[in-house]
C-alpha atoms as a PDB file:
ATOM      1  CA  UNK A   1     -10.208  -9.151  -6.998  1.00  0.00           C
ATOM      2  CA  UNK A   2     -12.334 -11.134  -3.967  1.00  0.00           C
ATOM      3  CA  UNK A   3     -10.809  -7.622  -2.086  1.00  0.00           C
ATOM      4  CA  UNK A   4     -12.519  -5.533  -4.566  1.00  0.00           C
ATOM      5  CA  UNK A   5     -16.433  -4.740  -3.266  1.00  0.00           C
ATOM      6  CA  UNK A   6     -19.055  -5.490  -5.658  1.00  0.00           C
ATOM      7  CA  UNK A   7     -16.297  -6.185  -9.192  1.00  0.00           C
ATOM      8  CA  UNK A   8     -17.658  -8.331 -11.615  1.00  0.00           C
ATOM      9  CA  UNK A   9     -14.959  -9.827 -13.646  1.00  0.00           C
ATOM     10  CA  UNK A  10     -15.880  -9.344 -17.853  1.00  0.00           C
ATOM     11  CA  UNK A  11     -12.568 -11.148 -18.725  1.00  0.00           C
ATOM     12  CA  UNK A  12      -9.661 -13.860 -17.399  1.00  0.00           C
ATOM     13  CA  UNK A  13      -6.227 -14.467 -18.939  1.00  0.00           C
ATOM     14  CA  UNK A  14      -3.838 -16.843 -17.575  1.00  0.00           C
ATOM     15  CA  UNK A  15      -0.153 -16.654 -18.526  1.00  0.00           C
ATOM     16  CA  UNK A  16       3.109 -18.726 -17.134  1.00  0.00           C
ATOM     17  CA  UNK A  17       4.127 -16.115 -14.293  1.00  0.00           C
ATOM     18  CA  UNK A  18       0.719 -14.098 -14.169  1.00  0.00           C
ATOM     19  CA  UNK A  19      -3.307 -14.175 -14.501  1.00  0.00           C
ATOM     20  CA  UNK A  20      -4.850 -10.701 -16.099  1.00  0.00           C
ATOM     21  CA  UNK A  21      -8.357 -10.186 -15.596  1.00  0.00           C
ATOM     22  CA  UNK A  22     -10.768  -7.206 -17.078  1.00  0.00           C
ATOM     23  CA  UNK A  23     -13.382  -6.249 -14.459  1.00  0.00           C
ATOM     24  CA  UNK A  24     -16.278  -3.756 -13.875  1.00  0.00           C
ATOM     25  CA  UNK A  25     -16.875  -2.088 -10.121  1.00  0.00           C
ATOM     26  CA  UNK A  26     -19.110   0.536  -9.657  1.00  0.00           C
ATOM     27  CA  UNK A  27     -18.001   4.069  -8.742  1.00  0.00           C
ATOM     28  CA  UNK A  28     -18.722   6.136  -5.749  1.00  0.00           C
ATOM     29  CA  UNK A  29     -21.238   8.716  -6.773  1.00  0.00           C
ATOM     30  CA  UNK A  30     -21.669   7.784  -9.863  1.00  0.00           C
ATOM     31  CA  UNK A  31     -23.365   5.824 -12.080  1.00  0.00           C
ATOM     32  CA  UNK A  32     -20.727   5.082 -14.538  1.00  0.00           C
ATOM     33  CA  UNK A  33     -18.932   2.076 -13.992  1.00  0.00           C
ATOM     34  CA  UNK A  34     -15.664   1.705 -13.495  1.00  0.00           C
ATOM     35  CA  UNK A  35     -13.109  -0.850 -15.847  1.00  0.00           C
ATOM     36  CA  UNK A  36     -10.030  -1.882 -15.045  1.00  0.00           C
ATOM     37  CA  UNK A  37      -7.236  -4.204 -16.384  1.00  0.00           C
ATOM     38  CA  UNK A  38      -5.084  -6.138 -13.528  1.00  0.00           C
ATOM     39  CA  UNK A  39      -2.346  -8.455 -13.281  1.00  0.00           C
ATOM     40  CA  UNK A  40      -1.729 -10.420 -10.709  1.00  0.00           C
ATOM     41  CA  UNK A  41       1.833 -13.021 -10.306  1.00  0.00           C
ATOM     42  CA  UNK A  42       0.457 -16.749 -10.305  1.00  0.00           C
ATOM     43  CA  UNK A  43       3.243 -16.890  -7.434  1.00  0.00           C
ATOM     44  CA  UNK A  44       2.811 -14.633  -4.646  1.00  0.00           C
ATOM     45  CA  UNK A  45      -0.529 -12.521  -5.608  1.00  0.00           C
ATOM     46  CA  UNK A  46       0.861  -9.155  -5.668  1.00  0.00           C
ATOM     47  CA  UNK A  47      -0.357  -6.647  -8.308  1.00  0.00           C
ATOM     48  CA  UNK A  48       2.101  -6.315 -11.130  1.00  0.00           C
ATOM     49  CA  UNK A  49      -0.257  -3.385 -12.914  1.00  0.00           C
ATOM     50  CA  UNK A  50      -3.475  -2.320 -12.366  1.00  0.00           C
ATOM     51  CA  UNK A  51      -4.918   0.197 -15.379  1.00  0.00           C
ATOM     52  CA  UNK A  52      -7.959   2.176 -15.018  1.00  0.00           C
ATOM     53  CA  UNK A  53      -9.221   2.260 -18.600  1.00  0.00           C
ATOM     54  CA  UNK A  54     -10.523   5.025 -20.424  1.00  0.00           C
ATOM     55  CA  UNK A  55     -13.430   3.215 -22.064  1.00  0.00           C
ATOM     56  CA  UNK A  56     -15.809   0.746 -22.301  1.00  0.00           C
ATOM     57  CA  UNK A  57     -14.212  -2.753 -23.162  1.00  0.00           C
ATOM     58  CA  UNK A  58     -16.105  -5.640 -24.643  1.00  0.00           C
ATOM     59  CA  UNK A  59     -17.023  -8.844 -22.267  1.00  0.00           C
ATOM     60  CA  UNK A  60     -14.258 -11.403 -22.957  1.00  0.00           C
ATOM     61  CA  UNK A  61     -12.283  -9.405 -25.140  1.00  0.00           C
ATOM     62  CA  UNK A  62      -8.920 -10.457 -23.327  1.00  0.00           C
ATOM     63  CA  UNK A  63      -5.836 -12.223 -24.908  1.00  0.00           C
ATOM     64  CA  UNK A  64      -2.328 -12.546 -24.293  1.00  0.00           C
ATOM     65  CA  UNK A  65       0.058 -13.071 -26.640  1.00  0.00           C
ATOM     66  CA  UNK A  66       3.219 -14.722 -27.564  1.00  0.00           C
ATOM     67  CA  UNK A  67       5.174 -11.885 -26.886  1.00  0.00           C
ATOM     68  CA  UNK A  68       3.357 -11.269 -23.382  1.00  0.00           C
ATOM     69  CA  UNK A  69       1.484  -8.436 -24.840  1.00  0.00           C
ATOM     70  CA  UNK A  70      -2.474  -8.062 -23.701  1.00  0.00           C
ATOM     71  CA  UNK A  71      -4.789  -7.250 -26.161  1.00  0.00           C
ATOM     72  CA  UNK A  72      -7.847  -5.926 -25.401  1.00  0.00           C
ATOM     73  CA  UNK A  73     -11.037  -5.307 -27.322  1.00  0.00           C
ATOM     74  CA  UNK A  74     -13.295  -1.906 -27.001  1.00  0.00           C
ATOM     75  CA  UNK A  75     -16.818  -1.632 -27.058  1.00  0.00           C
ATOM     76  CA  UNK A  76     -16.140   1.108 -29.944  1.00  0.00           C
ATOM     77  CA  UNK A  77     -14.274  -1.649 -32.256  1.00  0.00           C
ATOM     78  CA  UNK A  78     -10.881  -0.666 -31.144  1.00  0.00           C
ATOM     79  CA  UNK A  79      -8.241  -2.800 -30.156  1.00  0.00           C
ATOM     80  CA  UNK A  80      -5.832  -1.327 -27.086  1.00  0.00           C
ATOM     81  CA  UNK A  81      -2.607  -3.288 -26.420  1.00  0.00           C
ATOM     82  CA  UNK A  82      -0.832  -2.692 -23.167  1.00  0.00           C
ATOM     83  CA  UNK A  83       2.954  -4.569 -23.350  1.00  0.00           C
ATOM     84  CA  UNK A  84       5.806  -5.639 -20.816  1.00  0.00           C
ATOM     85  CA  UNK A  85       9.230  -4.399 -21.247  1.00  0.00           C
ATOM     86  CA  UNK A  86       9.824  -5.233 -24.969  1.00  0.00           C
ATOM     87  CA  UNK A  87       7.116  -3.379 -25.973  1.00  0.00           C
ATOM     88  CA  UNK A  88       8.099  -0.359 -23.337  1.00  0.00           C
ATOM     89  CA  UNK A  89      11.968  -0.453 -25.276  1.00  0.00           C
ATOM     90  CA  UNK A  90      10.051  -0.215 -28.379  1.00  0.00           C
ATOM     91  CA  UNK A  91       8.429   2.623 -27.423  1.00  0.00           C
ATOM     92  CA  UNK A  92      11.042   4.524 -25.616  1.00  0.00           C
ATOM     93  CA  UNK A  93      13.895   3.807 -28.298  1.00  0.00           C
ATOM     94  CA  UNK A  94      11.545   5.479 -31.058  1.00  0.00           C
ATOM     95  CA  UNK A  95      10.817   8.835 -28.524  1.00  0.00           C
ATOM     96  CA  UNK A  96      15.037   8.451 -27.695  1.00  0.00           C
ATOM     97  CA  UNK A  97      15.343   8.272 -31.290  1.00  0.00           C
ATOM     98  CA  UNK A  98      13.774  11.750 -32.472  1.00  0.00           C
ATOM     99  CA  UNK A  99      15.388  13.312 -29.174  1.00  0.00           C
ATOM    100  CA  UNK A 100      18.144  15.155 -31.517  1.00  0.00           C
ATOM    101  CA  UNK A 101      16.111  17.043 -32.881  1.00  0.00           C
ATOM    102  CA  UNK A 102      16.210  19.998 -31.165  1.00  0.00           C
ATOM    103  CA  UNK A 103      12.440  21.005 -31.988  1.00  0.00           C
ATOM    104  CA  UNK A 104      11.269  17.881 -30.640  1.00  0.00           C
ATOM    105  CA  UNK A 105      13.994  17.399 -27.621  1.00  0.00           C
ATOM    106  CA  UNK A 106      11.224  18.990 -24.880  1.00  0.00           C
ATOM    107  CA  UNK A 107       8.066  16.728 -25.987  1.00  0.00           C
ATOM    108  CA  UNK A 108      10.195  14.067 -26.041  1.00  0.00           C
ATOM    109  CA  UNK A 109      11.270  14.477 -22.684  1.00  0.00           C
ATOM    110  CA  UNK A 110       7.755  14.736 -21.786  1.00  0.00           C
ATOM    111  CA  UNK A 111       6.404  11.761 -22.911  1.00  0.00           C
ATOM    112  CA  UNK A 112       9.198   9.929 -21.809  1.00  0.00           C
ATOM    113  CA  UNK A 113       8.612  11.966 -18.348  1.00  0.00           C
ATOM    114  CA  UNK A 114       4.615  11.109 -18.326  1.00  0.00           C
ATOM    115  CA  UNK A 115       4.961   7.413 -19.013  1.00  0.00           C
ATOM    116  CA  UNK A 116       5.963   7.493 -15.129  1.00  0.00           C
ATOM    117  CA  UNK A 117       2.436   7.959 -13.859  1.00  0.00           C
ATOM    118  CA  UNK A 118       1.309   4.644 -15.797  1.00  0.00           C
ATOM    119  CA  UNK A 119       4.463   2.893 -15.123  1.00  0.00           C
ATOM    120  CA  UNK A 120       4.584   1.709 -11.472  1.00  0.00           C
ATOM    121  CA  UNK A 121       6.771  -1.989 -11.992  1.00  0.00           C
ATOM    122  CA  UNK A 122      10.009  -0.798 -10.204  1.00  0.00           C
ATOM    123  CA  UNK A 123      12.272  -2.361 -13.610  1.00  0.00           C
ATOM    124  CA  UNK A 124       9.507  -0.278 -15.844  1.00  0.00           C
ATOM    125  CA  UNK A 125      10.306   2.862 -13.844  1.00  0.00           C
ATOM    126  CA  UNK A 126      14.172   2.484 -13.768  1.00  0.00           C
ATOM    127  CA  UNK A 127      14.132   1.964 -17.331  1.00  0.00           C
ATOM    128  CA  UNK A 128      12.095   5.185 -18.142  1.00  0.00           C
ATOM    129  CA  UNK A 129      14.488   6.805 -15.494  1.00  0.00           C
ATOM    130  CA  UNK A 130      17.651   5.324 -17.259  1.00  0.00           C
ATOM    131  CA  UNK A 131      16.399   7.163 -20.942  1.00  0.00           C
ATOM    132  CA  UNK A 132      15.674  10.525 -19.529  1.00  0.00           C
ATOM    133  CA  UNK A 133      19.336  10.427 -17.671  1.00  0.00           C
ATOM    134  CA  UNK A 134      20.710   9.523 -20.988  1.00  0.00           C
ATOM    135  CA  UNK A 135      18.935  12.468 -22.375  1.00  0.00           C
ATOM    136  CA  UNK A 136      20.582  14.752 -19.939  1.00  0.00           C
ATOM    137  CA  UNK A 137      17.543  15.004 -17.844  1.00  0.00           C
ATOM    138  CA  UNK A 138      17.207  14.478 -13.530  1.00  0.00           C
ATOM    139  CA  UNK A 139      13.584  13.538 -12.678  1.00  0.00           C
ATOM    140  CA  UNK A 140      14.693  13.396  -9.535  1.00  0.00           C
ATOM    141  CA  UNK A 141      15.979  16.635  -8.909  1.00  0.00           C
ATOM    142  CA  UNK A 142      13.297  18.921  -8.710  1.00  0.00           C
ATOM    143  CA  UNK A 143      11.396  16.669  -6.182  1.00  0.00           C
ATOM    144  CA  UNK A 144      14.467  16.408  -3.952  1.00  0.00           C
ATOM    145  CA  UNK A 145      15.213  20.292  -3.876  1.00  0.00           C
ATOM    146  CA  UNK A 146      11.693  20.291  -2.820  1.00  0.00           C
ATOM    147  CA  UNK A 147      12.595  18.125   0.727  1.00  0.00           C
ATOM    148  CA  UNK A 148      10.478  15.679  -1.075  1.00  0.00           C
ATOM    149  CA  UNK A 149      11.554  11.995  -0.136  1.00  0.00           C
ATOM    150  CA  UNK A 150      11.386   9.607  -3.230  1.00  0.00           C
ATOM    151  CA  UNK A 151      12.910   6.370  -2.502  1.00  0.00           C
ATOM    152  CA  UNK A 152      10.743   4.383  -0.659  1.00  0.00           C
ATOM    153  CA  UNK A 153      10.513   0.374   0.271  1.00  0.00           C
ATOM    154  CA  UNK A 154       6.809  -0.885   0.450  1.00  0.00           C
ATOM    155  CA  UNK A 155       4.983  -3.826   1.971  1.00  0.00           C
ATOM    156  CA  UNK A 156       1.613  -4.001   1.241  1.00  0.00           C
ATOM    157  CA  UNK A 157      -1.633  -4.788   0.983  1.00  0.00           C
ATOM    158  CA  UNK A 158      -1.581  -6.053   4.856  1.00  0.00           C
ATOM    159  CA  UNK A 159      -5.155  -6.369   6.502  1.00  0.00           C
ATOM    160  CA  UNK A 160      -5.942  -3.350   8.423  1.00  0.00           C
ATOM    161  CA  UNK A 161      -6.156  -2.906  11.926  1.00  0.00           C
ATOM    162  CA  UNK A 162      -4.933   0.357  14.352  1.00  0.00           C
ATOM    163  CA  UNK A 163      -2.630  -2.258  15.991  1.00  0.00           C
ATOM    164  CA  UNK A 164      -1.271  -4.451  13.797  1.00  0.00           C
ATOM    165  CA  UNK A 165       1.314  -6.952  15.632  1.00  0.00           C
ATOM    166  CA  UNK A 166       3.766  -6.248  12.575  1.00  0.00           C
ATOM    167  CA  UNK A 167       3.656  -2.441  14.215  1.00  0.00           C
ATOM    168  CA  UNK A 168       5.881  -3.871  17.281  1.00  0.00           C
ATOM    169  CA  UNK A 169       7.530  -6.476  15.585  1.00  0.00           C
ATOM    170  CA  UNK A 170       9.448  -4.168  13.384  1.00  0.00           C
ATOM    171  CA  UNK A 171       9.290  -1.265  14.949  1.00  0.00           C
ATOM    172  CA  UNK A 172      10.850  -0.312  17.754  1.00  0.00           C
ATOM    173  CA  UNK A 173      13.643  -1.705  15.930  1.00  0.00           C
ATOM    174  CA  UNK A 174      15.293   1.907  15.188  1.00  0.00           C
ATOM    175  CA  UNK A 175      16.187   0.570  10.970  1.00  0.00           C
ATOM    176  CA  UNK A 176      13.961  -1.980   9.133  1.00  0.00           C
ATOM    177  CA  UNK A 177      15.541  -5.230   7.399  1.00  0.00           C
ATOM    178  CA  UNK A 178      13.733  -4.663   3.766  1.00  0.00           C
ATOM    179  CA  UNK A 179      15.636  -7.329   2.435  1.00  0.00           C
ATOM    180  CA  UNK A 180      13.480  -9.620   4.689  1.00  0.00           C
ATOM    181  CA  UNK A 181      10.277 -11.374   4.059  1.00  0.00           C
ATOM    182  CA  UNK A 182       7.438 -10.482   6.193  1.00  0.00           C
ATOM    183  CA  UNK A 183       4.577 -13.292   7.264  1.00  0.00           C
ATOM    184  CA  UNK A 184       1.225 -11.411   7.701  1.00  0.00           C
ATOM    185  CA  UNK A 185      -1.731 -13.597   8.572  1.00  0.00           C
ATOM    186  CA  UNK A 186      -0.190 -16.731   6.975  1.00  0.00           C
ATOM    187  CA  UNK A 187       0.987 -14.636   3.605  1.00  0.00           C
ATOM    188  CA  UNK A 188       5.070 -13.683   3.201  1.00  0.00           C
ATOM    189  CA  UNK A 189       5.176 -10.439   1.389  1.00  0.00           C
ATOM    190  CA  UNK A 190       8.535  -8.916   0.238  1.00  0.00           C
ATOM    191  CA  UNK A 191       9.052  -5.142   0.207  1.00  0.00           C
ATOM    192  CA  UNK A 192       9.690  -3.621  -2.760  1.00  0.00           C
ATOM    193  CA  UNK A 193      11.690  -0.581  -3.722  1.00  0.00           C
ATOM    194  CA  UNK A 194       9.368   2.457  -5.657  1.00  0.00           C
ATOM    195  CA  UNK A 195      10.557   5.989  -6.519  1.00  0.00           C
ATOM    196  CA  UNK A 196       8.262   8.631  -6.799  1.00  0.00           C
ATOM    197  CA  UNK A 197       9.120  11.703  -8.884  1.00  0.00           C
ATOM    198  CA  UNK A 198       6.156  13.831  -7.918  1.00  0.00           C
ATOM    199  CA  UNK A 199       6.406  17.240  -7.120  1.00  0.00           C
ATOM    200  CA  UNK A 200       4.850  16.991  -3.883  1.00  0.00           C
ATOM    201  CA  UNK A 201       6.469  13.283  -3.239  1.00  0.00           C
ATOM    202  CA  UNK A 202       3.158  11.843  -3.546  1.00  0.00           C
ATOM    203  CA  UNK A 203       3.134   7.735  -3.930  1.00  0.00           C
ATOM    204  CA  UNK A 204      -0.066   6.441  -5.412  1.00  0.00           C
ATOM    205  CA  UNK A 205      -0.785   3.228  -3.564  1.00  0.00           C
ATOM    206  CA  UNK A 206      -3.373   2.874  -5.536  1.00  0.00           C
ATOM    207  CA  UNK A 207      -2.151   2.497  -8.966  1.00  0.00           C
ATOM    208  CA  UNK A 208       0.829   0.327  -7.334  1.00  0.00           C
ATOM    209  CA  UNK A 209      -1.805  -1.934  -6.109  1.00  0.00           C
ATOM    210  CA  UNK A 210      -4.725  -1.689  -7.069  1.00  0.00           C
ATOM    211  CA  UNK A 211      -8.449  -0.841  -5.849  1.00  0.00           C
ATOM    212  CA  UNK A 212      -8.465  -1.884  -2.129  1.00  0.00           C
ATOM    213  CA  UNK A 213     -10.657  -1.876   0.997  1.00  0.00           C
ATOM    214  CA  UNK A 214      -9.836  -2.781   4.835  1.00  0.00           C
ATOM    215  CA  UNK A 215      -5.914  -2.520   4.300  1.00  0.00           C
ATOM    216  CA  UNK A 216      -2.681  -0.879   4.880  1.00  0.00           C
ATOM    217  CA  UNK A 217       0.765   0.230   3.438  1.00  0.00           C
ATOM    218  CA  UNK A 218       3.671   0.042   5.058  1.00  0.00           C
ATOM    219  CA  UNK A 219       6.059   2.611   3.478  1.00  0.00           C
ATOM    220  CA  UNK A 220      10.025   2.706   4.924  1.00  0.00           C
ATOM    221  CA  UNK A 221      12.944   5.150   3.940  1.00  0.00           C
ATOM    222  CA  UNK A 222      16.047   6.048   4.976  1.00  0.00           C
ATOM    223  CA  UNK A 223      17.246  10.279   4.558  1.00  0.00           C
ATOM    224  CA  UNK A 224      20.470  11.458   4.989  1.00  0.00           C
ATOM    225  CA  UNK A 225      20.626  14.625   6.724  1.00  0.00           C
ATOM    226  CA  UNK A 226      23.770  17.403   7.131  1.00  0.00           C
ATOM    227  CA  UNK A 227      23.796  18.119  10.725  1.00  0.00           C
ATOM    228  CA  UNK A 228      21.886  17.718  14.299  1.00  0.00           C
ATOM    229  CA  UNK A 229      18.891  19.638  13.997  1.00  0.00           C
ATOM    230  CA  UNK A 230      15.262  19.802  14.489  1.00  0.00           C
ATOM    231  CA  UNK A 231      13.061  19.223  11.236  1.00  0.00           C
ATOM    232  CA  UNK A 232       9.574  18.851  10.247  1.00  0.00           C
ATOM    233  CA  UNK A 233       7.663  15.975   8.332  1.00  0.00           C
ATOM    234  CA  UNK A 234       5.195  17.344   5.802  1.00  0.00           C
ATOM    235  CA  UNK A 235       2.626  14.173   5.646  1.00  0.00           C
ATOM    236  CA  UNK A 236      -0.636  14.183   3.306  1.00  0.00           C
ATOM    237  CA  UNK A 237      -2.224  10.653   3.515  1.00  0.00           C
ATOM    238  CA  UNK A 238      -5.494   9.175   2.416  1.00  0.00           C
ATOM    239  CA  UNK A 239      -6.737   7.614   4.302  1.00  0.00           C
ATOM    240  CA  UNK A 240      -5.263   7.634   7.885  1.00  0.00           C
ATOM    241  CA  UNK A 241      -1.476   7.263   9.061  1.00  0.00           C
ATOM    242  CA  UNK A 242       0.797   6.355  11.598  1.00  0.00           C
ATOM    243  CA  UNK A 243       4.423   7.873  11.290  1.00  0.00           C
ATOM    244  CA  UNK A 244       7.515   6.162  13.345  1.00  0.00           C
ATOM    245  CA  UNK A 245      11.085   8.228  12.876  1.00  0.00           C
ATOM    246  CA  UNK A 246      14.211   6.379  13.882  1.00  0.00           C
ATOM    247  CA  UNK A 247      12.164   4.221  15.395  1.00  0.00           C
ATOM    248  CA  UNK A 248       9.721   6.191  17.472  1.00  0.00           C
ATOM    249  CA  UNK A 249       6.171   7.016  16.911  1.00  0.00           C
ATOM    250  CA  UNK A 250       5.789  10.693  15.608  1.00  0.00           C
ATOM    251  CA  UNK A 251       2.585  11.533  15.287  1.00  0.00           C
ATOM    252  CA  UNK A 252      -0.344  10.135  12.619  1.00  0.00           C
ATOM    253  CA  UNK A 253      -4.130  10.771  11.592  1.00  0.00           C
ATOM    254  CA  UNK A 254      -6.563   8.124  12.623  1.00  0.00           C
ATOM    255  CA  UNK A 255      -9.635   8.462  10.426  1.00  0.00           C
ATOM    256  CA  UNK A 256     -10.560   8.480   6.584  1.00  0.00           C
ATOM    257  CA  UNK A 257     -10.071  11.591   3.860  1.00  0.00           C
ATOM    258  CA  UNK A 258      -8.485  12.452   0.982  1.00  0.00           C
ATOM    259  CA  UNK A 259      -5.003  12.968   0.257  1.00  0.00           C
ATOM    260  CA  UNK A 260      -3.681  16.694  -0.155  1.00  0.00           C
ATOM    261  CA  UNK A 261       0.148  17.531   0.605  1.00  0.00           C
ATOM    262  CA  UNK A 262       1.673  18.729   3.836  1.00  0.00           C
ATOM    263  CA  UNK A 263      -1.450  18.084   5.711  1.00  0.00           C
ATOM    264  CA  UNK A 264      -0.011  17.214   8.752  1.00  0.00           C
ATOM    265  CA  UNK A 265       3.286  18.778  10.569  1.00  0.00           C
ATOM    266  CA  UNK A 266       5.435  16.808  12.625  1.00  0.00           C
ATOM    267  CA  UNK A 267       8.105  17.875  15.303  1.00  0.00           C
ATOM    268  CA  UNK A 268      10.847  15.598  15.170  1.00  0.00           C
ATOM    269  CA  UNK A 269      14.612  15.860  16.135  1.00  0.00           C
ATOM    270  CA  UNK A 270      16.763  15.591  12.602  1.00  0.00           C
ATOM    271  CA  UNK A 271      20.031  13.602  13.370  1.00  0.00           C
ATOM    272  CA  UNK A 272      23.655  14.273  11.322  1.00  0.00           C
ATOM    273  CA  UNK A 273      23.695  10.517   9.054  1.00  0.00           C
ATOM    274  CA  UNK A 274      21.131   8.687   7.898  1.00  0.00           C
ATOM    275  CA  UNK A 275      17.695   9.207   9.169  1.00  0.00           C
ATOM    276  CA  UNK A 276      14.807   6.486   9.267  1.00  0.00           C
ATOM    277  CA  UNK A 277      10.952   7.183   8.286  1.00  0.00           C
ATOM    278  CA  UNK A 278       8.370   4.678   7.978  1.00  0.00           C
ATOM    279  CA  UNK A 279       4.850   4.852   7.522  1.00  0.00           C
ATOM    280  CA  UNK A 280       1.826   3.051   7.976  1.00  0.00           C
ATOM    281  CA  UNK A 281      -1.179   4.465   5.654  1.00  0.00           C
ATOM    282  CA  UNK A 282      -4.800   3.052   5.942  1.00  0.00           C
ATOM    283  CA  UNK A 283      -6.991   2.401   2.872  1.00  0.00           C
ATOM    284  CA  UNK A 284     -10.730   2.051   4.244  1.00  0.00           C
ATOM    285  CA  UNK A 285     -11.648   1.742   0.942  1.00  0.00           C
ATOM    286  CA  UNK A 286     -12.693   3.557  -2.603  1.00  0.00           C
ATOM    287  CA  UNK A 287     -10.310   4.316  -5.597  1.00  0.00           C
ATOM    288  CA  UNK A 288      -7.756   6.735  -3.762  1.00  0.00           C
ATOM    289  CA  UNK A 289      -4.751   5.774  -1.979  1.00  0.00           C
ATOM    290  CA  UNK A 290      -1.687   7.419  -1.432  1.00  0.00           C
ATOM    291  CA  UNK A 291       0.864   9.226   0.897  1.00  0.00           C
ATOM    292  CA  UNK A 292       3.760  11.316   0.677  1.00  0.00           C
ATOM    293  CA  UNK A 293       6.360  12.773   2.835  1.00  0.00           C
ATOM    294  CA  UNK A 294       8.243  16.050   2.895  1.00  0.00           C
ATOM    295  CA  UNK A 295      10.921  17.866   4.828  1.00  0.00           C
ATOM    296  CA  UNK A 296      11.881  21.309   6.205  1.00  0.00           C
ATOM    297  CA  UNK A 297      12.767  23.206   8.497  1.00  0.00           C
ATOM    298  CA  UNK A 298      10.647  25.022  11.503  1.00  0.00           C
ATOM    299  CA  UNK A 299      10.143  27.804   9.038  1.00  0.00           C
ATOM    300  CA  UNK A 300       8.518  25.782   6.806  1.00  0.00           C
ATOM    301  CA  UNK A 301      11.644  26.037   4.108  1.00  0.00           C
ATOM    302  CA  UNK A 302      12.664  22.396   2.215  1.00  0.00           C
ATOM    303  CA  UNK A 303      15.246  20.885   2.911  1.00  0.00           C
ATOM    304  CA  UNK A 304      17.103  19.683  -0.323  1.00  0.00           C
ATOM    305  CA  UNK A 305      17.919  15.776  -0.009  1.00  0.00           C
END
């Protein structure tokens, strides 16, 4: 939260493996504030969920309970309760469980489908990916036919600078060790494995990790490609980015906007095998951060991965 400019916490929570806190930060633009529910590990201080609510909560209206469940009082007299994988089994057997019905197969599928864009623990999302499999369904596909890539390793938040000594010590290495601990500035941070199923292969940093300001992503995949051949990296980034592919620097953006897909193009030479990406992406700060990456051909058609 000290990242966070001008929060004011309304709430703290302390469990065994995590602290959630309830805090206020103003908006930019606008006069409304903004409230948001985080969780933080006790252990290593990354983000386990961070949930932009809807509504006004009341001050102090924060519990946890036995179960690991937070509760959370409204301002309106409502109670919201936002629960770990238990209550995300719960939820997802009763959907599963109406799924034969063939009049109610399709919103099934789509609530099951939509929990993904509030879901961004990596066991949360494989379990919501596990149930639509079972119910015959590829999220995947789509985005993949698209030249989207989805599976991704990150490591972030790291401060932000336009040369950050991590840039040479891991890259020129051609692959990246993500099963290796990284020491930034004093701090080991793991990476951690994230799939996006977005059309456009977007990856919201931001709901992964919170509001942030002054830091970077680092992003890292590997893409298996058919044949020798020259491709092209479809990059939309907010804010800024550097790309490196098999281990050379490709291109980037150096300065602050918002993310929109395929905003940049870059030239690189495709290889027959496995193919490595990684990418650095800037967060200068506000409530928007993400990336995503896409590939084709010269003439601008995806190729399928």
């Amino acid at each position: 939260l000290s990242r966070i400019k001008e929060c004011r916490t309304l709430a703290l929570a302390l469990a065994k493996n995590c602290a959630v806190a309830l805090y206020e930060s103003p908006r930019e633009r606008d006069f409304r504030p903004r409230y948001q529910l985080v969780a933080i590990d006790r252990a290593s201080g990354r983000t386990l969920f961070n949930v932009e609510l809807d509504s006004a909560p009341r001050q102090n209206g924060l519990a946890i309970d036995s179960d690991g469940r937070v509760l959370l009082a409204m301002a309106d007299g409502s109670v919201s309760c936002f629960g770990g994988m238990q209550a995300l089994d719960a939820y997802l057997d009763g959907l599963a469980g109406t799924a034969g019905n063939a009049d109610m197969r399709a919103e099934v599928i789509r609530r099951i489908s939509s929990a993904l864009d509030d879901v961004h623990d990596q066991k949360e999302r494989e379990t919501v990916l596990a149930r639509l499999k079972e119910l015959g369904v590829d999220p995947l596909a789509a985005t993949k036919a698209n030249g989207c890539v989805c599976a991704w390793n990150l490591l972030a938040p790291v401060p932000y600078n336009d040369t950050h000594p991590l840039d040479e010590n891991l890259f020129p290495r051609e692959r990246v060790d993500t099963g290796a601990a990284c020491t930034i500035d004093g701090e080991s941070l793991k990476w951690q494995p994230y799939q996006t199923v977005q059309m456009t292969g977007q990856v919201d940093l931001a709901g992964i990790y919170g509001e942030q300001a002054s830091v970077a992503a680092y992003a890292y995949a590997e893409v298996k490609l058919a044949q020798d051949a020259p491709i092209v990296l479809k990059i939309g980034s907010n804010d800024g980015f550097i790309c490196w592919f098999n281990g050379k620097e490709a291109g980037g953006f150096p300065s602050p906007r918002g993310y929109i897909p395929d905003q940049d193009s870059l030239n690189v030479n495709g290889r027959k095998g496995k193919n490595a990406i990684l990418i650095k992406v800037a967060q200068e700060g506000g409530s928007a951060w993400a990336f995503s990456v896409r590939i084709t051909d010269p003439a601008g058609n995806p190729i399928a991965l």
